[in-house]
Protein backbone atom coordinates (compact mmCIF):
# COMPACT_ATOMS: atom_id res chain seq x y z
CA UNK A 1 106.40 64.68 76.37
CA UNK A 2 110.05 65.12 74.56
CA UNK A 3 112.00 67.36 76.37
CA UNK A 4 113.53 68.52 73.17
CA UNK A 5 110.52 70.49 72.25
CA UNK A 6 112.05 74.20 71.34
CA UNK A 7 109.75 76.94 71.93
CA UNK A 8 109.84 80.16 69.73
CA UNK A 9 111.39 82.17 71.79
CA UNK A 10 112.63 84.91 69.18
CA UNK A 11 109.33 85.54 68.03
CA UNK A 12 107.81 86.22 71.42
CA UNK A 13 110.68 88.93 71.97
CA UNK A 14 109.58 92.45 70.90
CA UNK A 15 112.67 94.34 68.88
CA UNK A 16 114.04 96.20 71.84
CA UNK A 17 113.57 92.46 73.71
CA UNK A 18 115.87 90.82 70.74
CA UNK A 19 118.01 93.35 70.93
CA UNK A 20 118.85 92.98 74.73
CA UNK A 21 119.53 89.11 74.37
CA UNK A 22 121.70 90.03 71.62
CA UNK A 23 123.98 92.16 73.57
CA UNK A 24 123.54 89.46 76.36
CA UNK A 25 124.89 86.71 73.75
CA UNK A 26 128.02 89.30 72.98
CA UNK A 27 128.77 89.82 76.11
CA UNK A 28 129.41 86.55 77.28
CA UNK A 29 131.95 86.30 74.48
CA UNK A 30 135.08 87.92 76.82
CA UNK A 31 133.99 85.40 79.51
CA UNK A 32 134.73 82.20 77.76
CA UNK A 33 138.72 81.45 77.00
CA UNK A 34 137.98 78.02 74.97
CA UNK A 35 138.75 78.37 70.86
CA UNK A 36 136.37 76.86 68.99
CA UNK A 37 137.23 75.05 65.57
CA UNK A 38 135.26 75.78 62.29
CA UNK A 39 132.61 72.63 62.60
CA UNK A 40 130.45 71.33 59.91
CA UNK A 41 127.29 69.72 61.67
CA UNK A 42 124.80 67.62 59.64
CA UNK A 43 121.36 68.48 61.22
CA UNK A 44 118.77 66.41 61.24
CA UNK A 45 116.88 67.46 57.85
CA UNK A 46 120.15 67.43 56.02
CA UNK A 47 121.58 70.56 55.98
CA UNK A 48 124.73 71.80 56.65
CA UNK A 49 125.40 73.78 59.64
CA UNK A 50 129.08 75.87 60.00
CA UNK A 51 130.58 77.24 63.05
CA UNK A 52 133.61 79.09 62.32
CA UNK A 53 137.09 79.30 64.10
CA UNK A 54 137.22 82.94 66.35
CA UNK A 55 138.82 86.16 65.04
CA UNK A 56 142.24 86.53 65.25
CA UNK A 57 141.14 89.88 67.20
CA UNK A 58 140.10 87.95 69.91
CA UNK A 59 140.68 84.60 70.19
CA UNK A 60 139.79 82.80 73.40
CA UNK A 61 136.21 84.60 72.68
CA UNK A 62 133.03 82.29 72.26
CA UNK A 63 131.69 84.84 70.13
CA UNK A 64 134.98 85.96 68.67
CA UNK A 65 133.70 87.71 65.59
CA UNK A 66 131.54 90.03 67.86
CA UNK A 67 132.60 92.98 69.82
CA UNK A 68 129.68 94.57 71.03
CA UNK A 69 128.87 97.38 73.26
CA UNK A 70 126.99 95.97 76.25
CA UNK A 71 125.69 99.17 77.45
CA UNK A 72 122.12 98.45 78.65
CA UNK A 73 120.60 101.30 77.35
CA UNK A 74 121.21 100.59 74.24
CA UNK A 75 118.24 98.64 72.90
CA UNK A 76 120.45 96.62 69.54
CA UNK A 77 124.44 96.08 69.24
CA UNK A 78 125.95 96.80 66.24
CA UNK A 79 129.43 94.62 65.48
CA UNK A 80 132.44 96.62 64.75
CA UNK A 81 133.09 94.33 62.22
CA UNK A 82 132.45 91.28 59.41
CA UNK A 83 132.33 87.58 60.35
CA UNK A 84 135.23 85.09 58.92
CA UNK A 85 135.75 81.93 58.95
CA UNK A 86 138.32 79.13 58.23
CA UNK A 87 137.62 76.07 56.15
CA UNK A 88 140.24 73.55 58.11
CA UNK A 89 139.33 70.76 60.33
CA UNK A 90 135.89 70.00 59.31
CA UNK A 91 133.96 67.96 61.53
CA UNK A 92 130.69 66.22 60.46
CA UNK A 93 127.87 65.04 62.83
CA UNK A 94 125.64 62.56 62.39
CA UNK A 95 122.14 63.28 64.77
CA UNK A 96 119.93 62.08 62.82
CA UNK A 97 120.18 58.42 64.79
CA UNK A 98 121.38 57.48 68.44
CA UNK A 99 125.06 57.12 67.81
CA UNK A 100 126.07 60.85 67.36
CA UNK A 101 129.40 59.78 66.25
CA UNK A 102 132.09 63.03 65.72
CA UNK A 103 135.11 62.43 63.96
CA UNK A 104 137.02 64.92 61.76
CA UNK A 105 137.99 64.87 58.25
CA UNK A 106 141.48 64.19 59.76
CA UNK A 107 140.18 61.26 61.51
CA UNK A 108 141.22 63.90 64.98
CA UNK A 109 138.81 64.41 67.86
CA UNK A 110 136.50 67.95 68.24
CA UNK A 111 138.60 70.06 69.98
CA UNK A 112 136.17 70.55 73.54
CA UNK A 113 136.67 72.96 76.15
CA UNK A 114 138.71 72.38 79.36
CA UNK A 115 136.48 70.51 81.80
CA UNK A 116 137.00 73.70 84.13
CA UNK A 117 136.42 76.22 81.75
CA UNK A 118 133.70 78.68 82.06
CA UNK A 119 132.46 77.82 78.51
CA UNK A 120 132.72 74.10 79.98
CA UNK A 121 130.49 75.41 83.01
CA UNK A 122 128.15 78.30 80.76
CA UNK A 123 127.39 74.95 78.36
CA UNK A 124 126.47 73.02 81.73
CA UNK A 125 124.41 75.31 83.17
CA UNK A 126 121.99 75.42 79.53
CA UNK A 127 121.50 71.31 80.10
CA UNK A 128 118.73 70.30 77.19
CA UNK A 129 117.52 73.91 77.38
CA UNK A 130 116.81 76.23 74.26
CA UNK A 131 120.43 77.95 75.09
CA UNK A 132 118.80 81.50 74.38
CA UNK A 133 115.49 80.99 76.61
CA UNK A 134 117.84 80.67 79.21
CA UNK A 135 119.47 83.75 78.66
CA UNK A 136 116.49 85.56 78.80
CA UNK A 137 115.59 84.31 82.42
CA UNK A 138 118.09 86.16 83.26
CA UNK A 139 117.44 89.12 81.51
CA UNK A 140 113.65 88.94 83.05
CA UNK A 141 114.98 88.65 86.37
CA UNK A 142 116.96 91.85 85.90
CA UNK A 143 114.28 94.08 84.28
CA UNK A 144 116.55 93.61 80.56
CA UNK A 145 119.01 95.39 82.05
CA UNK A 146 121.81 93.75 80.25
CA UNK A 147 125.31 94.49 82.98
CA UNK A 148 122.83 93.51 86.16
CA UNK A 149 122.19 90.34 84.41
CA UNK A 150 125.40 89.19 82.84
CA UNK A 151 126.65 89.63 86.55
CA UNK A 152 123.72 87.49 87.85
CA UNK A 153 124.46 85.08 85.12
CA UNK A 154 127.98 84.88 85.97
CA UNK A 155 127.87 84.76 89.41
CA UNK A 156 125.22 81.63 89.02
CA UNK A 157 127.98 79.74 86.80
CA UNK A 158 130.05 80.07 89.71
CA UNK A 159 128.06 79.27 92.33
CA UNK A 160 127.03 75.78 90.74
CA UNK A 161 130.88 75.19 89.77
CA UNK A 162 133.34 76.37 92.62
CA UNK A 163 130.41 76.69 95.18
CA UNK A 164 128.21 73.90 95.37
CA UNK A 165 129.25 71.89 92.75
CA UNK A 166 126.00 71.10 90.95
CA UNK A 167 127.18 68.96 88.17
CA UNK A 168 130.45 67.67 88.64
CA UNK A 169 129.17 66.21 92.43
CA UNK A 170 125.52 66.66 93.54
CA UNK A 171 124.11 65.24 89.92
CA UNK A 172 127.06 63.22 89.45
CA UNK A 173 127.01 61.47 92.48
CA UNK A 174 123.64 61.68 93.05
CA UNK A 175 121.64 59.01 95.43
CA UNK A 176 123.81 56.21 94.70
CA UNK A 177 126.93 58.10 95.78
CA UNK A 178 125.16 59.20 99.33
CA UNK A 179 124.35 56.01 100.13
CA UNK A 180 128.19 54.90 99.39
CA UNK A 181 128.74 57.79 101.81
CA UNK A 182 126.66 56.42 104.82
CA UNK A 183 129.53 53.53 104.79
CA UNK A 184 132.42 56.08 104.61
CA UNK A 185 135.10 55.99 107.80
CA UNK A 186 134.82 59.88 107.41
CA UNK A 187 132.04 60.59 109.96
CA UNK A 188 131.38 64.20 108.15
CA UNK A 189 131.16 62.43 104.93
CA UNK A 190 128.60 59.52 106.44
CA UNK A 191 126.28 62.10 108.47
CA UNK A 192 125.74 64.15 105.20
CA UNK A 193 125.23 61.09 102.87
CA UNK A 194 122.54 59.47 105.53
CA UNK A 195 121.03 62.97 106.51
CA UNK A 196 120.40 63.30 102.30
CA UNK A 197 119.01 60.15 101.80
CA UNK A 198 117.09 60.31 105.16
CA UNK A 199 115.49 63.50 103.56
CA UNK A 200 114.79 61.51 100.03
CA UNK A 201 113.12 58.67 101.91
CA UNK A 202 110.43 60.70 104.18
CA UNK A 203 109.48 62.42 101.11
CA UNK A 204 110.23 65.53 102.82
CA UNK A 205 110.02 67.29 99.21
CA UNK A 206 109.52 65.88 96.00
CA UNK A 207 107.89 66.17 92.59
CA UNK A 208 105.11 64.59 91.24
CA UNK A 209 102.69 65.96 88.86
CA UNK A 210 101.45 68.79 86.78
CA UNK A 211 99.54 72.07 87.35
CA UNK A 212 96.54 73.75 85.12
CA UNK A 213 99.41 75.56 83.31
CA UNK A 214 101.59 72.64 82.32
CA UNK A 215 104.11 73.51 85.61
CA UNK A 216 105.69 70.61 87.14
CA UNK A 217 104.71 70.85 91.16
CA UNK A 218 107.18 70.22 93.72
CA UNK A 219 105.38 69.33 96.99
CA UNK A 220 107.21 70.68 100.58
CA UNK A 221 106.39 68.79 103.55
CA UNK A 222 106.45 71.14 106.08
CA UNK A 223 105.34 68.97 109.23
CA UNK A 224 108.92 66.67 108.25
CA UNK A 225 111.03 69.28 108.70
CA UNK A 226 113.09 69.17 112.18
CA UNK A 227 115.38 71.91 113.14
CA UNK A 228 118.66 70.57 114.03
CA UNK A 229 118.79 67.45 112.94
CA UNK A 230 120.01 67.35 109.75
CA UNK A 231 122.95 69.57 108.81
CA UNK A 232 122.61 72.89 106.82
CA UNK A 233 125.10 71.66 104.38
CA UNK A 234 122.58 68.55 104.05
CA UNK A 235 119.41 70.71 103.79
CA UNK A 236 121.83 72.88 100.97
CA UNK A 237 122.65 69.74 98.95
CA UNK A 238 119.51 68.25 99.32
CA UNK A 239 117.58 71.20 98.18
CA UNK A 240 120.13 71.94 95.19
CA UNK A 241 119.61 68.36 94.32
CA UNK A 242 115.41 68.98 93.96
CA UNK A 243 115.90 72.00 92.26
CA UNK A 244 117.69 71.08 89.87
CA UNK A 245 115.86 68.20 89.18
CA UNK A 246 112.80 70.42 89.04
CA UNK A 247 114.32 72.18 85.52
CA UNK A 248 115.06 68.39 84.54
CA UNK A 249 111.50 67.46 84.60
CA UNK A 250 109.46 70.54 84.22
CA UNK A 251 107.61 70.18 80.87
CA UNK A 252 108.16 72.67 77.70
CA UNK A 253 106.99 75.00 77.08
CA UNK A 254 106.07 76.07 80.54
CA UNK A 255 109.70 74.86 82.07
CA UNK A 256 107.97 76.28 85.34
CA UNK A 257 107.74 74.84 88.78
CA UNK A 258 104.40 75.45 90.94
CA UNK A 259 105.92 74.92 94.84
CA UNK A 260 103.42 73.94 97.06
CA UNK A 261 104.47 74.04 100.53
CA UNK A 262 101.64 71.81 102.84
CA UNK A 263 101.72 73.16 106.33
CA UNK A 264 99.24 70.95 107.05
CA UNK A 265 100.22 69.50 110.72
CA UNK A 266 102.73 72.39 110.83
CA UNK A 267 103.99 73.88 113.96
CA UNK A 268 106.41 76.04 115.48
CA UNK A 269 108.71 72.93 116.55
CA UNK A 270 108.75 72.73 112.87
CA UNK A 271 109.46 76.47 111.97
CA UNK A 272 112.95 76.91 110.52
CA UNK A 273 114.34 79.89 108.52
CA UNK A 274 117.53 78.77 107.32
CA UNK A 275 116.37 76.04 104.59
CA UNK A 276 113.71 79.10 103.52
CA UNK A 277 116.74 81.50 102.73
CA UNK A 278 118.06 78.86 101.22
CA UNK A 279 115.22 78.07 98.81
CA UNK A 280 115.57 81.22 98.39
CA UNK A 281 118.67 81.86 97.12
CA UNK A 282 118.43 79.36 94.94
CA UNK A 283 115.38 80.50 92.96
CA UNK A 284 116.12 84.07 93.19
CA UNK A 285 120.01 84.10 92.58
CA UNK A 286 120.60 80.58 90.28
CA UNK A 287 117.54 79.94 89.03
CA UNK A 288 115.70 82.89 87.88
CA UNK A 289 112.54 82.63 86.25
CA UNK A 290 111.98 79.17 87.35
CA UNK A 291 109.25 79.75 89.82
CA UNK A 292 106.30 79.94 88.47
CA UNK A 293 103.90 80.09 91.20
CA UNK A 294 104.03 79.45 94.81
CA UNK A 295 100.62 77.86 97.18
CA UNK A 296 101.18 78.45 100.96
CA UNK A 297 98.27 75.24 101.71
CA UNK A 298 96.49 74.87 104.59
CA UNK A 299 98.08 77.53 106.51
CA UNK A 300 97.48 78.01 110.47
CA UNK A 301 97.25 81.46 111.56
CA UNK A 302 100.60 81.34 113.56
CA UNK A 303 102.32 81.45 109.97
CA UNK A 304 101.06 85.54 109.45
CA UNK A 305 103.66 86.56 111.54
CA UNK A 306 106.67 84.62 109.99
CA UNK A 307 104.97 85.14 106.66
CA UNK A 308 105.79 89.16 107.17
CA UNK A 309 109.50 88.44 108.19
CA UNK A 310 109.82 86.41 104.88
CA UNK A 311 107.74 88.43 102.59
CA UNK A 312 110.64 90.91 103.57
CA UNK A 313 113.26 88.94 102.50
CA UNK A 314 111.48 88.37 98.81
CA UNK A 315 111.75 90.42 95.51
CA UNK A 316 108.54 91.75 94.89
CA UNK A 317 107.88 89.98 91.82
CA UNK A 318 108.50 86.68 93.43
CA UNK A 319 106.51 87.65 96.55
CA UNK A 320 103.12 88.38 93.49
CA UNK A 321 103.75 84.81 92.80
CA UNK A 322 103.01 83.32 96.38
CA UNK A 323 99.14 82.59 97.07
CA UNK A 324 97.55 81.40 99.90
CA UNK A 325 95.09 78.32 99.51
CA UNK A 326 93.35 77.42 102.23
CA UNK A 327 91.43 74.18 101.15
CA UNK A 328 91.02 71.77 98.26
CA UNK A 329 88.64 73.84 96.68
CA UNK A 330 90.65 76.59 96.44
CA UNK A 331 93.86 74.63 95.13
CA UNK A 332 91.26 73.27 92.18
CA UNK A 333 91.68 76.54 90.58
CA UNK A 334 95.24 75.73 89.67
CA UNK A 335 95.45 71.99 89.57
CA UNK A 336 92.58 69.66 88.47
CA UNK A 337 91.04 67.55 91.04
CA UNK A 338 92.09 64.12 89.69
CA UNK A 339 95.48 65.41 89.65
CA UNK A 340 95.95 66.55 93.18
CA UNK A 341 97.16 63.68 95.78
CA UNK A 342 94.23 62.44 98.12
CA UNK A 343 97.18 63.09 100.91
CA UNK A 344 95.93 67.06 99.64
CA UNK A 345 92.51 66.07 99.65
CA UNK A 346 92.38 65.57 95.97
CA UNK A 347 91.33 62.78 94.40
CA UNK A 348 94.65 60.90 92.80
CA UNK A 349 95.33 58.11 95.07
CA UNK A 350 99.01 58.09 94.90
CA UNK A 351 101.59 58.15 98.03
CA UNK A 352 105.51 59.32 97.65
CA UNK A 353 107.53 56.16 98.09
CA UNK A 354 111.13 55.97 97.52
CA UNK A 355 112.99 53.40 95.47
CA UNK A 356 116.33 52.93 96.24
CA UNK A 357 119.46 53.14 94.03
CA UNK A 358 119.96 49.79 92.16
CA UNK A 359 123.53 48.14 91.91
CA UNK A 360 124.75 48.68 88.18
CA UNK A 361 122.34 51.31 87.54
CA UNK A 362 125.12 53.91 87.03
CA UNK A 363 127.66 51.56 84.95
CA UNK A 364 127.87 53.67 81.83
CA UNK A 365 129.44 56.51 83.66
CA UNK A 366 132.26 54.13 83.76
CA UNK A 367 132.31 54.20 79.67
CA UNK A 368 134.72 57.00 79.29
CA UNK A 369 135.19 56.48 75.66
CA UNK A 370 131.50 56.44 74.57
CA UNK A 371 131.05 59.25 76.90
CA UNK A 372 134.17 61.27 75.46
CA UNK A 373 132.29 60.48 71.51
CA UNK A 374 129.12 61.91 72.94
CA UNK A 375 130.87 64.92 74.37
CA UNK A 376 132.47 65.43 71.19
CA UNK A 377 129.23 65.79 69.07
CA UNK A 378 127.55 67.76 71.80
CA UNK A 379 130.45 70.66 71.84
CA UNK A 380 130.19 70.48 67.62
CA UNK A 381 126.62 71.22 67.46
CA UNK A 382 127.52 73.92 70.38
CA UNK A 383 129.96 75.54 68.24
CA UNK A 384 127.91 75.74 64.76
CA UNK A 385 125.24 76.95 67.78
CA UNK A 386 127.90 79.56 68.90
CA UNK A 387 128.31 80.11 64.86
CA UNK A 388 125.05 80.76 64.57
CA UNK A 389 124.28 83.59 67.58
CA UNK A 390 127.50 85.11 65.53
CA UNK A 391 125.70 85.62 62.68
CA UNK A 392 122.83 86.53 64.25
CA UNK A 393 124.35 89.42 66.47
CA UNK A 394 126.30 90.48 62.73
CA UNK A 395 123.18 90.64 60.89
CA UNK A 396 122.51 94.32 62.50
CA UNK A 397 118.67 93.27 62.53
CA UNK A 398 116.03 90.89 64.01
CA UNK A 399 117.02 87.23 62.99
CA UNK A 400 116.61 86.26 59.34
CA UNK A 401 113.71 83.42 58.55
CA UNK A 402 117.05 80.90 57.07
CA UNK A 403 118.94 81.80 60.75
CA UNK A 404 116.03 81.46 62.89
CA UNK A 405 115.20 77.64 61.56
CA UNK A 406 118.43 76.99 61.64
CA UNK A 407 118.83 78.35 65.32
CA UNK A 408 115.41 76.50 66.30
CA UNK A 409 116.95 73.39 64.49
CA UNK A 410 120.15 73.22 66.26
CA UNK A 411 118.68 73.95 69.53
CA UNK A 412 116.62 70.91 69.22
CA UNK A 413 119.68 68.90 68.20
CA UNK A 414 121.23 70.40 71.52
CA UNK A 415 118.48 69.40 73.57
CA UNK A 416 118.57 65.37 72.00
CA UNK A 417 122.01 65.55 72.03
CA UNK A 418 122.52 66.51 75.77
CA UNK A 419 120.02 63.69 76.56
CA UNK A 420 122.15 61.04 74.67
CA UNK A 421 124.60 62.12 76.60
CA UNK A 422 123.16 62.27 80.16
CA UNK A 423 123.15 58.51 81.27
CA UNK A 424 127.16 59.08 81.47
CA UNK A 425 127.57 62.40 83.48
CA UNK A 426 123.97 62.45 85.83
CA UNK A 427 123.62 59.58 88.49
CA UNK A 428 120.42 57.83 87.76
CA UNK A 429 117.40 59.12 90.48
CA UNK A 430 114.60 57.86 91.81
CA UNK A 431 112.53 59.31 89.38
CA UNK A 432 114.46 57.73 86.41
CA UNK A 433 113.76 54.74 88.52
CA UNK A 434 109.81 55.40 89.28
CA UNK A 435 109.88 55.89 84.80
CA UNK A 436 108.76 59.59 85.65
CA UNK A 437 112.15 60.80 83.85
CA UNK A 438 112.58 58.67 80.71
CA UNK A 439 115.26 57.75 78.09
CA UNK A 440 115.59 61.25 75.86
CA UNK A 441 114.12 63.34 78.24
CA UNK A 442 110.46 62.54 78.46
CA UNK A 443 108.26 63.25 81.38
CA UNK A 444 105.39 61.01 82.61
CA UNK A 445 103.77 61.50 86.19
CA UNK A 446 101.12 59.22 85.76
CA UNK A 447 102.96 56.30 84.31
């Protein structure tokens, strides 16, 4: 399935809903310090798309013809005043084919945000992602309350880019770059690039395969786990590395993982809270609404005790989520038969093996120019995007049928365009190499 399939996520929203992600969308606007040039985008049936240069009223703002009140208990924002825009330094955008060529009328480069930016890092965060569903993860995790989660938003764009470096070093560098690490001199550097891979090759956790509802599962190994002996900075980086690879592959318009964790063979030599904080911090404070459900599987009775120290440590919603399944039967009800590994007791006979990084596989990261042309088209079709949520938060009520197609279209051409782009700035995984993650984003477990 193309990962560039856009759900309609407007017309799910009820008015008050809209109205919330609107003020969401405005306040982000003060955040972001890039300028953004008035772009002319070609989409994909022809039409023209404009994103206009900000307001001189405020003009590092990615929103800059909105100033909104962000008060949460107001259900719609109303702008204090008209949108402008300039007519100077066109740029047109061809995604209609591979190339996505951007070049401006002046023959001068998109102007893109500074590679530290928070716009830079916001931008990162949506990936191929329908820019607005991800806003209203957030908003879900924090009951709509729109301050609560612009801080949770904010605080996740700088935990993946001052804290643990999502994209610029665990994607980027990926599998090929630990195993470069396991020949470092730097000792620190070699433990934590063999203690990754060492996880990556048991198969201590890994994806494979689809739920009942479409939700890609993510399979936890319990019995693997041994306390001590890989690093927590390891465990940290190795489960960032999953995770995030879990919104990769997870399949519109679920975009859902189900977490099965198999404590089949589990004991209390294997018991370990630190990687379960861990996990959950990362679901419940960067990745909010990604958890779809949770199966506790084959469960001895020594885990009721630690299950009532962790239930503690769980928001309630995401505690609703967690079921225990206590044989194949049971785990039928959520994920056919055929589809569950015989390793389960299910019937697919299919065993986790890891292929290692190939030499060469990661050359075209070394292409800075076609990755800097790529870059360019992506941040064009961002700012008639940006353009576009301006007009929308301006037009005082729910989003008009011409800016709602055109906000559908360009969030397709967002999602195609970030995966034209993603063979220069992600390292190439084991599951690109398994053909489980595809060229353009397409997902197939059962290759």
């Amino acid at each position: 399935m193309a990962k560039t399939a856009v759900p309609e996520i407007l017309s799910l929203l009820s008015k008050e809903e809209e109205g919330k992600l609107k003020e969401l969308w405005s306040a982000i606007g003060p955040l972001i310090e890039d300028d953004a040039s008035h772009t002319v985008v070609e989409s994909q049936n022809g039409a023209d798309i404009y994103a206009s240069a900000p307001s001189k009223h405020n003009k590092n703002s990615i929103l800059a013809d909105c100033e909104e009140d962000t008060d949460s208990d107001s259900a719609t924002s109303t702008p204090s005043r008209t949108h402008t825009s300039s007519s100077s330094a066109k740029t047109s955008i061809d995604t209609s084919d591979n190339s996505s060529k951007a070049a401006t009328t002046e023959g001068e480069a998109v102007e893109q945000p500074a590679p530290d930016s928070t716009r830079a890092h916001f931008w990162k965060l949506v990936k191929h992602e329908d820019p607005d569903m991800v806003l209203v993860r957030f908003l879900r995790a924090r009951k709509w309350h729109v301050k609560n989660a612009l801080a949770m938003l904010t605080a996740a764009i700088a935990w993946r880019s001052e804290e643990v470096c999502v994209d610029d070093d665990i994607m980027r560098n990926g599998e090929e770059g630990a195993l470069k690490a396991t020949q470092s001199a730097d000792p620190a550097a070699r433990k934590l690039g063999e203690d990754f891979l060492a996880q990556m090759r048991m198969g201590k956790s890994f994806m494979h395969g689809c739920d009942r509802e479409g939700r890609s599962i993510c399979l936890i190994r319990a019995r693997l786990h041994k306390p001590g002996v890989q690093s927590t900075e390891s465990l940290e980086r190795f489960q960032v590395f999953l995770t995030e690879l879990g919104r990769v592959v997870s399949v519109a318009p679920n975009n859902t993982v189900c977490l099965i964790f198999d404590l089949g063979g589990f004991s209390m030599a294997n018991m370990d809270y630190a990687p379960i904080k861990l996990l959950i911090k990362c679901f419940e404070g960067n990745y909010p609404e990604s958890l779809g459900i949770v199966h506790v599987y084959r469960a001895p009775w020594i885990v009721n005790g630690i299950w009532r120290i962790i239930r503690g440590w769980l928001d309630p919603a995401v505690a609703k989520k967690v079921k225990f399944v206590g044989n194949v039967d049971e785990l039928e009800e959520y994920i056919p038969r055929k589809q569950i590994i015989a390793e389960l007791g299910g019937d697919e006979q299919w065993t986790y093996e890891y292929l290692e990084p190939v030499e060469g596989e990661n050359d075209r990261m070394q292409d800075t120019e076609r990755r800097m042309e790529l870059e360019a088209a992506h941040y064009a079709l961002i700012q008639a995007y940006e353009k576009n949520t301006s007009e929308w938060i301006n037009s005082r009520t729910s989003l008009p049928t011409e800016l709602k197609a055109r906000r559908k279209s360009l969030a397709a051409c967002l999602g195609e365009s970030y995966w034209q782009l993603d063979p220069y700035i992600r390292a190439r995984t084991h599951y690109d190499r398994a053909g489980i993650l595809n060229p353009g984003g397409r997902v197939n477990f059962y290759p």
